[in-house]
PDB file of N, CA and C in Angstrom:
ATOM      1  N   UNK A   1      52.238  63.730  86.515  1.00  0.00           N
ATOM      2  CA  UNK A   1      50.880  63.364  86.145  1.00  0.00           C
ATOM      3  C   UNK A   1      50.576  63.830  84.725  1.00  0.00           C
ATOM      4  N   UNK A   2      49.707  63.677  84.168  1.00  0.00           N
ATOM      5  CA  UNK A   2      49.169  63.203  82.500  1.00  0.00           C
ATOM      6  C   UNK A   2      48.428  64.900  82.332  1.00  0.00           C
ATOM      7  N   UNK A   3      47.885  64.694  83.682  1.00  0.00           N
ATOM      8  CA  UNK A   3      47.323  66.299  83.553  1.00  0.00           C
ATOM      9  C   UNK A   3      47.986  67.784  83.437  1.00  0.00           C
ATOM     10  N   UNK A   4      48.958  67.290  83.674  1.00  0.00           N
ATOM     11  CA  UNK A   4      50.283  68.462  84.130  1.00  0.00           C
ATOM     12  C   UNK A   4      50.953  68.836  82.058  1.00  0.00           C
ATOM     13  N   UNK A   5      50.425  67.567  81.625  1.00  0.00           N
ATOM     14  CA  UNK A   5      50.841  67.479  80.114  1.00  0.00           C
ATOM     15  C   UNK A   5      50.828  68.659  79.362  1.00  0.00           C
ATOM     16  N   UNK A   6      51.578  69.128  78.019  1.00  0.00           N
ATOM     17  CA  UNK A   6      51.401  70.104  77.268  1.00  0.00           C
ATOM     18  C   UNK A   6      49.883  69.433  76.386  1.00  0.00           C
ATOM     19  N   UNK A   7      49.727  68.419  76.341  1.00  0.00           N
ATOM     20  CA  UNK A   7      48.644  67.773  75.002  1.00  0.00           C
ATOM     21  C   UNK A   7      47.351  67.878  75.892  1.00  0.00           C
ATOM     22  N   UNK A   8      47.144  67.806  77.292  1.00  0.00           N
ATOM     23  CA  UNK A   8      46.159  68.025  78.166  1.00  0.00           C
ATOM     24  C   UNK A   8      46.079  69.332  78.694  1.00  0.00           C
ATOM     25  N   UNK A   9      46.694  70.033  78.435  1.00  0.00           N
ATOM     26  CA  UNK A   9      46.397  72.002  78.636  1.00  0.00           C
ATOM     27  C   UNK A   9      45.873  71.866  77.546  1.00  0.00           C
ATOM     28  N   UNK A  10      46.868  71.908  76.657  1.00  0.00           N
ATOM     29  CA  UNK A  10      46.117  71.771  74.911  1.00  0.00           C
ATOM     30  C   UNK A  10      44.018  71.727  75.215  1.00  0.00           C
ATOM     31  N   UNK A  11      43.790  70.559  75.507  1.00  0.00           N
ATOM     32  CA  UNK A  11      43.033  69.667  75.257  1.00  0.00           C
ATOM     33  C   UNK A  11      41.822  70.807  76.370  1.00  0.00           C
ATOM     34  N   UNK A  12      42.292  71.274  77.210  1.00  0.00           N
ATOM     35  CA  UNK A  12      41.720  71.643  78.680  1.00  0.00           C
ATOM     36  C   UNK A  12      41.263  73.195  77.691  1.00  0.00           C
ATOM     37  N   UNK A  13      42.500  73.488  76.889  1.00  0.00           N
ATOM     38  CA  UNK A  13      42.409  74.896  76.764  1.00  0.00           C
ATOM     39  C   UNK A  13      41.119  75.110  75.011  1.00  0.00           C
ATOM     40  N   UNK A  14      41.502  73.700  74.653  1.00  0.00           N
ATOM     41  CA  UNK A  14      40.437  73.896  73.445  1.00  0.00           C
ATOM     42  C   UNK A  14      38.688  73.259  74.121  1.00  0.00           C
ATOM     43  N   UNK A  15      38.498  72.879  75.047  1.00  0.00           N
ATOM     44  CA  UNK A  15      37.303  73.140  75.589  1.00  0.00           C
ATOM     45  C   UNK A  15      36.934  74.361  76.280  1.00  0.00           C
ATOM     46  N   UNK A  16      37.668  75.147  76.906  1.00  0.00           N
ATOM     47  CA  UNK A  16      37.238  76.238  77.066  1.00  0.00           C
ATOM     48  C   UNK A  16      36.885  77.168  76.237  1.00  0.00           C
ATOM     49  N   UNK A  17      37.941  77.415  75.186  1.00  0.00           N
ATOM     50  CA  UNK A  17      37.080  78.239  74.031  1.00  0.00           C
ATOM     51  C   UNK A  17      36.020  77.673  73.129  1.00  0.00           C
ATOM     52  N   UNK A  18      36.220  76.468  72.817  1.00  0.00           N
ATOM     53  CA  UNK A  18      34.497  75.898  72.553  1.00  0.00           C
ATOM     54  C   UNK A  18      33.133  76.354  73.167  1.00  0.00           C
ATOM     55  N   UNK A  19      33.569  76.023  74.346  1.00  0.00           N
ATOM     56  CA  UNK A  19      32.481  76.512  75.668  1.00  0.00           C
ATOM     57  C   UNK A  19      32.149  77.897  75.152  1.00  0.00           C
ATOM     58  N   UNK A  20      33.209  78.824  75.243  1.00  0.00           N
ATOM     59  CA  UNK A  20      33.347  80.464  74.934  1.00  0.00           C
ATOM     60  C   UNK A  20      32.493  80.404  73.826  1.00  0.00           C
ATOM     61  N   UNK A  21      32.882  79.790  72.484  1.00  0.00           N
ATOM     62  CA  UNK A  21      32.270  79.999  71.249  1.00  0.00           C
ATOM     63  C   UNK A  21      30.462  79.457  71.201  1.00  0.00           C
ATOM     64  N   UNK A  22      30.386  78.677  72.228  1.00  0.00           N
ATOM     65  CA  UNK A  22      29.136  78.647  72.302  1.00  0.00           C
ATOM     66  C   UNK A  22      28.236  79.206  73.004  1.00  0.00           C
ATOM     67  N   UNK A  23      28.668  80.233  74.099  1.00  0.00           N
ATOM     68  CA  UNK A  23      28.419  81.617  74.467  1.00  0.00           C
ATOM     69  C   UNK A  23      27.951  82.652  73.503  1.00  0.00           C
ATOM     70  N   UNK A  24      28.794  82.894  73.146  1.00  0.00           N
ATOM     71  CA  UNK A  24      28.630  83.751  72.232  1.00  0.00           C
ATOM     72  C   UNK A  24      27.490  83.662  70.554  1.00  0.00           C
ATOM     73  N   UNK A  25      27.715  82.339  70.284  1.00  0.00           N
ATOM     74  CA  UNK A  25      26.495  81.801  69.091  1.00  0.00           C
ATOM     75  C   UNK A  25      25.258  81.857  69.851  1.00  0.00           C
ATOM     76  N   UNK A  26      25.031  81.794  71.096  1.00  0.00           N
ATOM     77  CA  UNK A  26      24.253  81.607  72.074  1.00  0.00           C
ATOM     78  C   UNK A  26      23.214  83.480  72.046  1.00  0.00           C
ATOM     79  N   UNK A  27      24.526  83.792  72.556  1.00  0.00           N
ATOM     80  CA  UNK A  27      23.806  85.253  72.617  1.00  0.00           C
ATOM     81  C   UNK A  27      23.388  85.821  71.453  1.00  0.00           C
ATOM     82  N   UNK A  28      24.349  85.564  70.014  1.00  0.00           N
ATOM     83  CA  UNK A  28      23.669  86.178  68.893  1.00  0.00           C
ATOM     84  C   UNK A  28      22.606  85.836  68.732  1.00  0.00           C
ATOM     85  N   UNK A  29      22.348  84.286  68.909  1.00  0.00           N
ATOM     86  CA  UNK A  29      20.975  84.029  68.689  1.00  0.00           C
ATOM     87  C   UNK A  29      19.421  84.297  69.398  1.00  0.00           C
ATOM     88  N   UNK A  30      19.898  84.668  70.393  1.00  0.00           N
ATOM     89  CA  UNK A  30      18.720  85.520  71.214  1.00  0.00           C
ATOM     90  C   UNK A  30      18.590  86.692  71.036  1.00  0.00           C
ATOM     91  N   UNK A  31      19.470  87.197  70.135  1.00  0.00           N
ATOM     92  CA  UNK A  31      19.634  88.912  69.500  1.00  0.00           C
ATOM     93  C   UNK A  31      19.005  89.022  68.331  1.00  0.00           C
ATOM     94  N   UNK A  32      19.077  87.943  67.422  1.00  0.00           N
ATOM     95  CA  UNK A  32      18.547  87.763  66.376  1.00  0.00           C
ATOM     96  C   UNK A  32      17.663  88.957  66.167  1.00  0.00           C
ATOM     97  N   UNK A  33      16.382  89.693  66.448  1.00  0.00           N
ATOM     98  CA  UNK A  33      15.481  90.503  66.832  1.00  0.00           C
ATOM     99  C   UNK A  33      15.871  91.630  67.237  1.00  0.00           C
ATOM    100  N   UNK A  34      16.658  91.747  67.755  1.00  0.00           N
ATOM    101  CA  UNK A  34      17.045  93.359  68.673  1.00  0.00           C
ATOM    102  C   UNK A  34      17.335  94.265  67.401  1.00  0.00           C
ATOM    103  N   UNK A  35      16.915  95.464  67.416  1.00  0.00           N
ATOM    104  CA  UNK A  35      17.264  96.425  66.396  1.00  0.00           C
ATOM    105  C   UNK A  35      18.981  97.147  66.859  1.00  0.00           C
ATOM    106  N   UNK A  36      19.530  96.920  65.725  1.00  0.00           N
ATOM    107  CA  UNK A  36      20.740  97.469  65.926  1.00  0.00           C
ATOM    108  C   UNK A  36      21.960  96.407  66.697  1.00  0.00           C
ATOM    109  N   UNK A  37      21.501  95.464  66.339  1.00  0.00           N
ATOM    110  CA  UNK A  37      22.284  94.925  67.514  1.00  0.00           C
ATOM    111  C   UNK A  37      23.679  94.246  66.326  1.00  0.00           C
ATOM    112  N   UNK A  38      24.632  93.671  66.610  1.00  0.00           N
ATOM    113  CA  UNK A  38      25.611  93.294  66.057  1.00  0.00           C
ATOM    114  C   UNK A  38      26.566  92.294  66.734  1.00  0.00           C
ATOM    115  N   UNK A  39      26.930  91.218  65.350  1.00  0.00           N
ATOM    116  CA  UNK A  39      27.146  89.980  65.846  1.00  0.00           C
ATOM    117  C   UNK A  39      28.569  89.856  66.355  1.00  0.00           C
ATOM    118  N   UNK A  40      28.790  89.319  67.729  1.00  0.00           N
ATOM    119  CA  UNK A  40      29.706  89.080  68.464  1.00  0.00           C
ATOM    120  C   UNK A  40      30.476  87.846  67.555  1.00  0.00           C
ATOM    121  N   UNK A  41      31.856  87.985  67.595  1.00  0.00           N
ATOM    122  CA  UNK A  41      32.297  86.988  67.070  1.00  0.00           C
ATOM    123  C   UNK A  41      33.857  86.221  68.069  1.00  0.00           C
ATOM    124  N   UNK A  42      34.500  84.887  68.072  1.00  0.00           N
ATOM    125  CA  UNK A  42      35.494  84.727  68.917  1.00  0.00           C
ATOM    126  C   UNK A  42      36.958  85.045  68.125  1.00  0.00           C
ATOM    127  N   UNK A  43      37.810  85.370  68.180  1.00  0.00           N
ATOM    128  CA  UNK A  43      39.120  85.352  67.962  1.00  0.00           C
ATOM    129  C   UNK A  43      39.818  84.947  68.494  1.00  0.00           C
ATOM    130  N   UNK A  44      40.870  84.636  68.175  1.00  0.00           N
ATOM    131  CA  UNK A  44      42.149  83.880  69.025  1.00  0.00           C
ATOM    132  C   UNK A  44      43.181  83.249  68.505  1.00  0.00           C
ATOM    133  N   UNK A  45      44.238  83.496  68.973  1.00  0.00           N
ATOM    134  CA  UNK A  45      45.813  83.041  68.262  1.00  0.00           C
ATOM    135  C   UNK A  45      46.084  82.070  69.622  1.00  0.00           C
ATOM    136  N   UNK A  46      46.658  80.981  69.388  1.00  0.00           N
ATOM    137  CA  UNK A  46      47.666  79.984  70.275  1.00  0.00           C
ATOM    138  C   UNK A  46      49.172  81.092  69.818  1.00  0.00           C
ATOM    139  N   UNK A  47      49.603  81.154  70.788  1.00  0.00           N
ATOM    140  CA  UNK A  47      50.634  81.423  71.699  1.00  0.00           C
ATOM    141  C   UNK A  47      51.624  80.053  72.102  1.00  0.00           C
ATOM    142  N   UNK A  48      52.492  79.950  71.463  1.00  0.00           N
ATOM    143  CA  UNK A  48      53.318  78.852  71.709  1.00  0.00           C
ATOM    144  C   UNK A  48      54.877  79.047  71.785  1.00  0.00           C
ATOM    145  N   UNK A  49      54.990  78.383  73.114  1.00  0.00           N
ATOM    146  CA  UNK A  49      56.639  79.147  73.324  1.00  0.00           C
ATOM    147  C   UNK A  49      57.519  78.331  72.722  1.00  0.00           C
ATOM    148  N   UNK A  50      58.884  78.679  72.960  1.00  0.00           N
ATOM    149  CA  UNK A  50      59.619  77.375  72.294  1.00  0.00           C
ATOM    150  C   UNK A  50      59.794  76.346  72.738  1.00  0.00           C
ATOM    151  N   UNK A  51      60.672  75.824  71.314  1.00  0.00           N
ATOM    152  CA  UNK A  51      60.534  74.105  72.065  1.00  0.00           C
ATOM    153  C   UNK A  51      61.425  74.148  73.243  1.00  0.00           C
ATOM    154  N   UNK A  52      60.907  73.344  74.156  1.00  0.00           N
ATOM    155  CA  UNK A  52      61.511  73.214  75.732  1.00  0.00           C
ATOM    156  C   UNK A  52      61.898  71.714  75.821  1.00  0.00           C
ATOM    157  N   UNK A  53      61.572  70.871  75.170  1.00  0.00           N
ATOM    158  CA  UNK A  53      61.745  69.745  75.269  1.00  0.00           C
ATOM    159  C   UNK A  53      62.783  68.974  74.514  1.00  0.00           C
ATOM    160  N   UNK A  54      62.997  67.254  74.505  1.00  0.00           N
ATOM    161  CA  UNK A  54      63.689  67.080  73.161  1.00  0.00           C
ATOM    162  C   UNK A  54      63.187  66.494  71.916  1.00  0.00           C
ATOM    163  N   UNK A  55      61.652  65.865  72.665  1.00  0.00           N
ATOM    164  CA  UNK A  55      60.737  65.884  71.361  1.00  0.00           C
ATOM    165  C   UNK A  55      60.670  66.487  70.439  1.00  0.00           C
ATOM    166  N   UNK A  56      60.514  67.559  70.579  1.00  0.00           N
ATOM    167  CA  UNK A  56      59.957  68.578  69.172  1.00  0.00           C
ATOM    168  C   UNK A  56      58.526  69.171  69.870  1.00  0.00           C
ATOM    169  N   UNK A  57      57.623  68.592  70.157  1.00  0.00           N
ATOM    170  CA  UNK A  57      56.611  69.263  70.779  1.00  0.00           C
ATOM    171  C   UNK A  57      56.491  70.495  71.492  1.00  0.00           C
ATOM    172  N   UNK A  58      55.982  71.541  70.999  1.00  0.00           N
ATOM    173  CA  UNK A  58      55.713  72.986  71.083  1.00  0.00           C
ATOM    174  C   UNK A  58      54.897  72.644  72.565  1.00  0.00           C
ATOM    175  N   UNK A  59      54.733  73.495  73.580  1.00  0.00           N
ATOM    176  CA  UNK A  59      54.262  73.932  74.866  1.00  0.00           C
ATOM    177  C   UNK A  59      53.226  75.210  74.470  1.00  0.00           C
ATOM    178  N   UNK A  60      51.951  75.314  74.974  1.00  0.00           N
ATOM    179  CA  UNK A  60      51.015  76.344  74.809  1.00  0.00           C
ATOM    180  C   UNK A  60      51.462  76.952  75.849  1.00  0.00           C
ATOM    181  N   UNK A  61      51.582  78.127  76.097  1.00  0.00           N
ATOM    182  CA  UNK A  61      51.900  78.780  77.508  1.00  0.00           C
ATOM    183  C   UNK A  61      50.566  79.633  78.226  1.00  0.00           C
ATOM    184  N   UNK A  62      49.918  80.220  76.580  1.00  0.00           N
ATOM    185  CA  UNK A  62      48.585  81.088  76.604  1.00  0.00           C
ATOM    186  C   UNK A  62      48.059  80.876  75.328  1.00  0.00           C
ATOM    187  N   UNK A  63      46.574  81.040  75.620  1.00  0.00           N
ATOM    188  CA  UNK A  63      45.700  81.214  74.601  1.00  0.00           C
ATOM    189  C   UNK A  63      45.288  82.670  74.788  1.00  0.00           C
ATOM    190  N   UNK A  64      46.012  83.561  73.747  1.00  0.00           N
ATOM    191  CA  UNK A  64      44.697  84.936  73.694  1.00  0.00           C
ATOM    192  C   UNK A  64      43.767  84.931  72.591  1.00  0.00           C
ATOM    193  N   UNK A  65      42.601  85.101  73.490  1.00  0.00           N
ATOM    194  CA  UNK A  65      41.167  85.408  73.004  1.00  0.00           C
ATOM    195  C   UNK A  65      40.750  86.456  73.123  1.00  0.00           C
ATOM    196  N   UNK A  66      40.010  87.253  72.168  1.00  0.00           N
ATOM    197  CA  UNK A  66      38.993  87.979  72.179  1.00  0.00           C
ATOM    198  C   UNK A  66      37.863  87.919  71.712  1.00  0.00           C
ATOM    199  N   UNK A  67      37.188  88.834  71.879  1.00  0.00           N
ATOM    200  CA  UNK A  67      35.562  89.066  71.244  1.00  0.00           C
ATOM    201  C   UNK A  67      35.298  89.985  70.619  1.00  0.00           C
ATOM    202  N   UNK A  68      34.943  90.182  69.691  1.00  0.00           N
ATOM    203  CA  UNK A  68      35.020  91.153  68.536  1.00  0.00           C
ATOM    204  C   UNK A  68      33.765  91.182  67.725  1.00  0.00           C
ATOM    205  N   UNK A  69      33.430  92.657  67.951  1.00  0.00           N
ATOM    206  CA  UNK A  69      32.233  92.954  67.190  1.00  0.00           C
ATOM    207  C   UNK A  69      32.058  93.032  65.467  1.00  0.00           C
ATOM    208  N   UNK A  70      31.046  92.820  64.817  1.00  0.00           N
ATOM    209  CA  UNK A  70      31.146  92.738  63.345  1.00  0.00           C
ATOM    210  C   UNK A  70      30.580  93.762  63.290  1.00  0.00           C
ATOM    211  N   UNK A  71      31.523  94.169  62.272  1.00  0.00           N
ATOM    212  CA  UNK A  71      30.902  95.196  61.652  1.00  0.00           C
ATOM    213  C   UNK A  71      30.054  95.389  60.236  1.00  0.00           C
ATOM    214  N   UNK A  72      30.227  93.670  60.060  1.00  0.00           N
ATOM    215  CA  UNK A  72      29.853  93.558  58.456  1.00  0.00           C
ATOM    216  C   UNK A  72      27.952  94.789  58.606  1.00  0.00           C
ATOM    217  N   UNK A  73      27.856  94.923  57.590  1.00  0.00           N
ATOM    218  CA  UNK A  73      26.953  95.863  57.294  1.00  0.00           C
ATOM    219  C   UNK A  73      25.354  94.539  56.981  1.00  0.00           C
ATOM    220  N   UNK A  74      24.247  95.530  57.761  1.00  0.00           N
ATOM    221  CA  UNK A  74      23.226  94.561  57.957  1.00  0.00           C
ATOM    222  C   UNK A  74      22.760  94.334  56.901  1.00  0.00           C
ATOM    223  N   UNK A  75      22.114  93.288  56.478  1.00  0.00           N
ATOM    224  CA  UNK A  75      21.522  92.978  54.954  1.00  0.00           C
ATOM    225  C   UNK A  75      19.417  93.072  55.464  1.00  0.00           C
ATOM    226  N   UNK A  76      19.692  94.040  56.545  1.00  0.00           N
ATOM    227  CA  UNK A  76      18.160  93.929  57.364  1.00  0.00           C
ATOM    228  C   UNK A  76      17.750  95.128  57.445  1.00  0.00           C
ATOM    229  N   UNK A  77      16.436  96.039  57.675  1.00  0.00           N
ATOM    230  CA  UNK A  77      16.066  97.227  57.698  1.00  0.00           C
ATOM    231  C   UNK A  77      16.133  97.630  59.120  1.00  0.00           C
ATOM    232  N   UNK A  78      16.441  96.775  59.878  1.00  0.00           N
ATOM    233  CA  UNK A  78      16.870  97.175  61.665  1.00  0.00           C
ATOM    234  C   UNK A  78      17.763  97.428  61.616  1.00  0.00           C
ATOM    235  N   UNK A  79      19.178  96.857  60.921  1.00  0.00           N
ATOM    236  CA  UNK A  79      20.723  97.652  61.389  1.00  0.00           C
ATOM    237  C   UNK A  79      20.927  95.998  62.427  1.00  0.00           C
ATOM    238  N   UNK A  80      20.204  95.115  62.380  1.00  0.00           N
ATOM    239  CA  UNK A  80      20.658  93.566  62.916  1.00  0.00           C
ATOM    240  C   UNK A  80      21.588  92.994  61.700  1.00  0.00           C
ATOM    241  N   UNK A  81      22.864  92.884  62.198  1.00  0.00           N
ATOM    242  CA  UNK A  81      23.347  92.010  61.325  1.00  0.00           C
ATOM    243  C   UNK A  81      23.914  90.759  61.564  1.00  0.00           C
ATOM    244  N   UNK A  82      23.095  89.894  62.534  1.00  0.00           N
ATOM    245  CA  UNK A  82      23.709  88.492  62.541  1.00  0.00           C
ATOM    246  C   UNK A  82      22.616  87.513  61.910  1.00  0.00           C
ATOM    247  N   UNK A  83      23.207  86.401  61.506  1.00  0.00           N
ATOM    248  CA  UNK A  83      22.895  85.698  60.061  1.00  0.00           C
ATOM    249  C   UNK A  83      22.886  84.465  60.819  1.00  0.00           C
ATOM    250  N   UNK A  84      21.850  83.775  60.594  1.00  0.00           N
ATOM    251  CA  UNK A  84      21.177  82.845  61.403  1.00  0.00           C
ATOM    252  C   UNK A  84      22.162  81.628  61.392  1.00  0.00           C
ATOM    253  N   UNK A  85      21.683  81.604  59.604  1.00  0.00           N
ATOM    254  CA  UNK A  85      22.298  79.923  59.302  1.00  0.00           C
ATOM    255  C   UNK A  85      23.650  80.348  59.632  1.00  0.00           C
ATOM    256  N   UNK A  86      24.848  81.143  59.480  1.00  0.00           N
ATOM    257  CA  UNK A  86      25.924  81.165  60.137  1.00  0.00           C
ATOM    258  C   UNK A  86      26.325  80.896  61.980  1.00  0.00           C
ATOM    259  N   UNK A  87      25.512  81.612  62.676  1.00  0.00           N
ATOM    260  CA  UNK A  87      25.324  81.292  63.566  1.00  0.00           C
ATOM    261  C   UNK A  87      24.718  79.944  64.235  1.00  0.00           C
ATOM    262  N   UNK A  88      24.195  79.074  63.455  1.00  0.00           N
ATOM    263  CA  UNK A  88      23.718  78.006  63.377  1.00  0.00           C
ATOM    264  C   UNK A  88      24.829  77.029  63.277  1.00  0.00           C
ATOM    265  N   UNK A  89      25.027  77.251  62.542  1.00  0.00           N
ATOM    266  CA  UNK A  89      27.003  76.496  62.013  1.00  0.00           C
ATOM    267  C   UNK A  89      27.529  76.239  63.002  1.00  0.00           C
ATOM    268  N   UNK A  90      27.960  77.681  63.245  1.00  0.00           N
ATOM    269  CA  UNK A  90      29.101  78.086  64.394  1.00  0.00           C
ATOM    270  C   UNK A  90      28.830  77.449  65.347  1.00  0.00           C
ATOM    271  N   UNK A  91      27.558  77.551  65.866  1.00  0.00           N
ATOM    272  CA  UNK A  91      27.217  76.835  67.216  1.00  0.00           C
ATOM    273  C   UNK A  91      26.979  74.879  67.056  1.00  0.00           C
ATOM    274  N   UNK A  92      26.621  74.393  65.983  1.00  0.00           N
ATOM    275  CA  UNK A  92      26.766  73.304  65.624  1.00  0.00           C
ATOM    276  C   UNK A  92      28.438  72.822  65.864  1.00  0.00           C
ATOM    277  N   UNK A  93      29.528  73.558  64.999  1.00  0.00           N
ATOM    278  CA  UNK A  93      30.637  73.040  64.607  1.00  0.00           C
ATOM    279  C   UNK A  93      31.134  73.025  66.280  1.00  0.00           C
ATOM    280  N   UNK A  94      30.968  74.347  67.408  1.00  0.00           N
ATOM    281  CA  UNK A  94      31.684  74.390  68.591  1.00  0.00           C
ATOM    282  C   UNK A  94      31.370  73.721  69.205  1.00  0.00           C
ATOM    283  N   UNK A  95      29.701  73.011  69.356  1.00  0.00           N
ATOM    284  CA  UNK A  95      29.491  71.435  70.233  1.00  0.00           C
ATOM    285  C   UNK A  95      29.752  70.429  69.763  1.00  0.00           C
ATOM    286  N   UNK A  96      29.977  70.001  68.529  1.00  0.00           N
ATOM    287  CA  UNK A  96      31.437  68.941  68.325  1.00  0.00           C
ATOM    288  C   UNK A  96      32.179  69.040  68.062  1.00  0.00           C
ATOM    289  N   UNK A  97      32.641  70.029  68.304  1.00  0.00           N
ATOM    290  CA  UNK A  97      34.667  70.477  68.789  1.00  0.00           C
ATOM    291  C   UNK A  97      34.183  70.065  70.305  1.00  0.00           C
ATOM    292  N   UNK A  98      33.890  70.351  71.284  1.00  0.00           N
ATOM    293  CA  UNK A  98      33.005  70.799  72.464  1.00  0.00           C
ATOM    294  C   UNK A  98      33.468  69.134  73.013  1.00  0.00           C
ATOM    295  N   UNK A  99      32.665  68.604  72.791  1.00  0.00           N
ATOM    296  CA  UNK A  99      32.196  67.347  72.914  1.00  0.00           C
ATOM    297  C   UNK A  99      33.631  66.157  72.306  1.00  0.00           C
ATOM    298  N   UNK A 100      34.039  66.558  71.337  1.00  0.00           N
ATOM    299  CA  UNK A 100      35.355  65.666  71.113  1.00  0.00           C
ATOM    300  C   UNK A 100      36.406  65.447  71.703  1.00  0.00           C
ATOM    301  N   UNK A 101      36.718  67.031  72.276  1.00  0.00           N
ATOM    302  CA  UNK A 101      37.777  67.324  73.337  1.00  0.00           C
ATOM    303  C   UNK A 101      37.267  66.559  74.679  1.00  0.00           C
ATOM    304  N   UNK A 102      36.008  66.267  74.954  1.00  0.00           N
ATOM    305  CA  UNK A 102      36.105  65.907  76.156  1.00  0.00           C
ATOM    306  C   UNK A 102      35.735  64.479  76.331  1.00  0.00           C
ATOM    307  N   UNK A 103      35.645  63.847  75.257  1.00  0.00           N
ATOM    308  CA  UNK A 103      35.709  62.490  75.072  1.00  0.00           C
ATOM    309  C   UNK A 103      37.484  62.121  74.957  1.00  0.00           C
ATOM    310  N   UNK A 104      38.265  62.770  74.533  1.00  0.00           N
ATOM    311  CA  UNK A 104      39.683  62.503  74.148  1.00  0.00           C
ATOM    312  C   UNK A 104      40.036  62.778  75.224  1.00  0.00           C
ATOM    313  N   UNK A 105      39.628  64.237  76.903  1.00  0.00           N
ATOM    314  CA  UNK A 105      40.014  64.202  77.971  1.00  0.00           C
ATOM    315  C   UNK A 105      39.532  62.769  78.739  1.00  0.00           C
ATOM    316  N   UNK A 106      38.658  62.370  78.652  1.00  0.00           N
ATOM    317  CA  UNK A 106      37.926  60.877  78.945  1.00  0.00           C
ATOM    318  C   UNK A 106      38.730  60.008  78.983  1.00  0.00           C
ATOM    319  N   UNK A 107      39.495  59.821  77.659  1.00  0.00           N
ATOM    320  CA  UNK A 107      39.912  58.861  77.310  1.00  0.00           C
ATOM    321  C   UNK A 107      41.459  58.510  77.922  1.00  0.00           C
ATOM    322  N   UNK A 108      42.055  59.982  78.166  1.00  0.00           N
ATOM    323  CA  UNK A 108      43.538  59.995  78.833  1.00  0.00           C
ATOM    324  C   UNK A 108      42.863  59.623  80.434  1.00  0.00           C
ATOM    325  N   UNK A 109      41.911  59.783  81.072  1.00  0.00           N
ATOM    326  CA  UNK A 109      41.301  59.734  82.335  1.00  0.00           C
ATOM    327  C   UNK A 109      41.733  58.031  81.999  1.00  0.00           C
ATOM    328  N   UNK A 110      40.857  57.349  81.114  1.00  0.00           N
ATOM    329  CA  UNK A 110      40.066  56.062  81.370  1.00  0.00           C
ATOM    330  C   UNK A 110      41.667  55.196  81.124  1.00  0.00           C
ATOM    331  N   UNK A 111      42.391  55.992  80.277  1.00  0.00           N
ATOM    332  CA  UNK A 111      44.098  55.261  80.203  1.00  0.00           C
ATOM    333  C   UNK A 111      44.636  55.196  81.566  1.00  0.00           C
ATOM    334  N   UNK A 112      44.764  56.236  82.154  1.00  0.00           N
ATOM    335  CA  UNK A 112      45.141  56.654  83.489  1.00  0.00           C
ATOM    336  C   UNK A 112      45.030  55.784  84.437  1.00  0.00           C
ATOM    337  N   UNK A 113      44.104  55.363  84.548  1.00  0.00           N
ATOM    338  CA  UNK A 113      42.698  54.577  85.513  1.00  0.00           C
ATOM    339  C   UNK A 113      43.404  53.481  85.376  1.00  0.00           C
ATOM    340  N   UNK A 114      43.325  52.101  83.732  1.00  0.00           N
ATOM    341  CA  UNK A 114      43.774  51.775  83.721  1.00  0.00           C
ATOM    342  C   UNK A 114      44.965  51.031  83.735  1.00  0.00           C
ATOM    343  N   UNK A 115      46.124  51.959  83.484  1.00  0.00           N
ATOM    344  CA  UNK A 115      47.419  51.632  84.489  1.00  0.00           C
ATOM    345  C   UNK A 115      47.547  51.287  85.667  1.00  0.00           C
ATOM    346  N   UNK A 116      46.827  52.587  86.481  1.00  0.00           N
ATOM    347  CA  UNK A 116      47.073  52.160  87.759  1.00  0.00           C
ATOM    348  C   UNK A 116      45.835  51.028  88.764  1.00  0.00           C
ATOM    349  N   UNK A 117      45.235  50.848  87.602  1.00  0.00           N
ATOM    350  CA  UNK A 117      44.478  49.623  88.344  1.00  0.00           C
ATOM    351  C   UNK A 117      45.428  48.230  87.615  1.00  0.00           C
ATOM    352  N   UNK A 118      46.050  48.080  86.627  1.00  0.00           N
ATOM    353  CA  UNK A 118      47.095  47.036  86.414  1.00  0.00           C
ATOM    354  C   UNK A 118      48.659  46.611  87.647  1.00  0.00           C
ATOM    355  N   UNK A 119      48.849  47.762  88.145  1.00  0.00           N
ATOM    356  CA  UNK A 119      50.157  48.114  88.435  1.00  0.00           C
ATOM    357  C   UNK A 119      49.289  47.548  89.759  1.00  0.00           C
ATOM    358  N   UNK A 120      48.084  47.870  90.684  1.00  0.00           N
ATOM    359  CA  UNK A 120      47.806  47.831  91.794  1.00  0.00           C
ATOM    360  C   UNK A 120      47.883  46.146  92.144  1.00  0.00           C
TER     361      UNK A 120
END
């Protein structure tokens, strides 16, 4: 099956950290206000094993993520240092990453579909 794919983990695994990244823009932005508070940020390396195949196509095996606090220094008299219009971005750019991935999962669905309603 299509789902079992390295390009559909791929695909499975870059909506989840989208999702994640918009968690997190999420919470800074309701922090915005809190004294002392400091902006959460996502990290993460793809993890890719070797080639297994005879394509050439790399296999994701894991995505590690973390969450990581900033330490950048506040430009505020509270000791808040998360920055709106950045956070604004961030959360803009991760709902259409967000949203692309799952139109392109859509689209291997709506291929899918189609075959096997030809073949039937």
């Amino acid at each position: 099956m299509f789902y079992n794919s390295s390009s559909f983990k791929a695909l499975e695994a870059g909506v989840q950290l989208s999702w994640l990244q918009q968690q997190i823009n999420t919470q800074n932005l309701a922090n915005i206000e809190t004294p002392n508070y400091k902006a959460k940020s996502l990290s993460f390396d793809a993890v890719l094993s070797e080639v297994q195949n005879t394509n050439g196509n790399p296999e994701i095996k894991r995505i590690d993520a973390s969450i990581n606090t900033s330490d950048a220094i506040s430009k505020r008299g509270d000791g808040n240092n998360v920055d709106l219009d950045a956070e604004q971005l961030s959360l803009y750019k991760s709902y259409v990453n967000y949203t692309m991935l799952l139109d392109k999962i859509k689209n291997q669905f709506d291929n899918y579909n189609s075959v096997l309603g030809a073949n039937m």
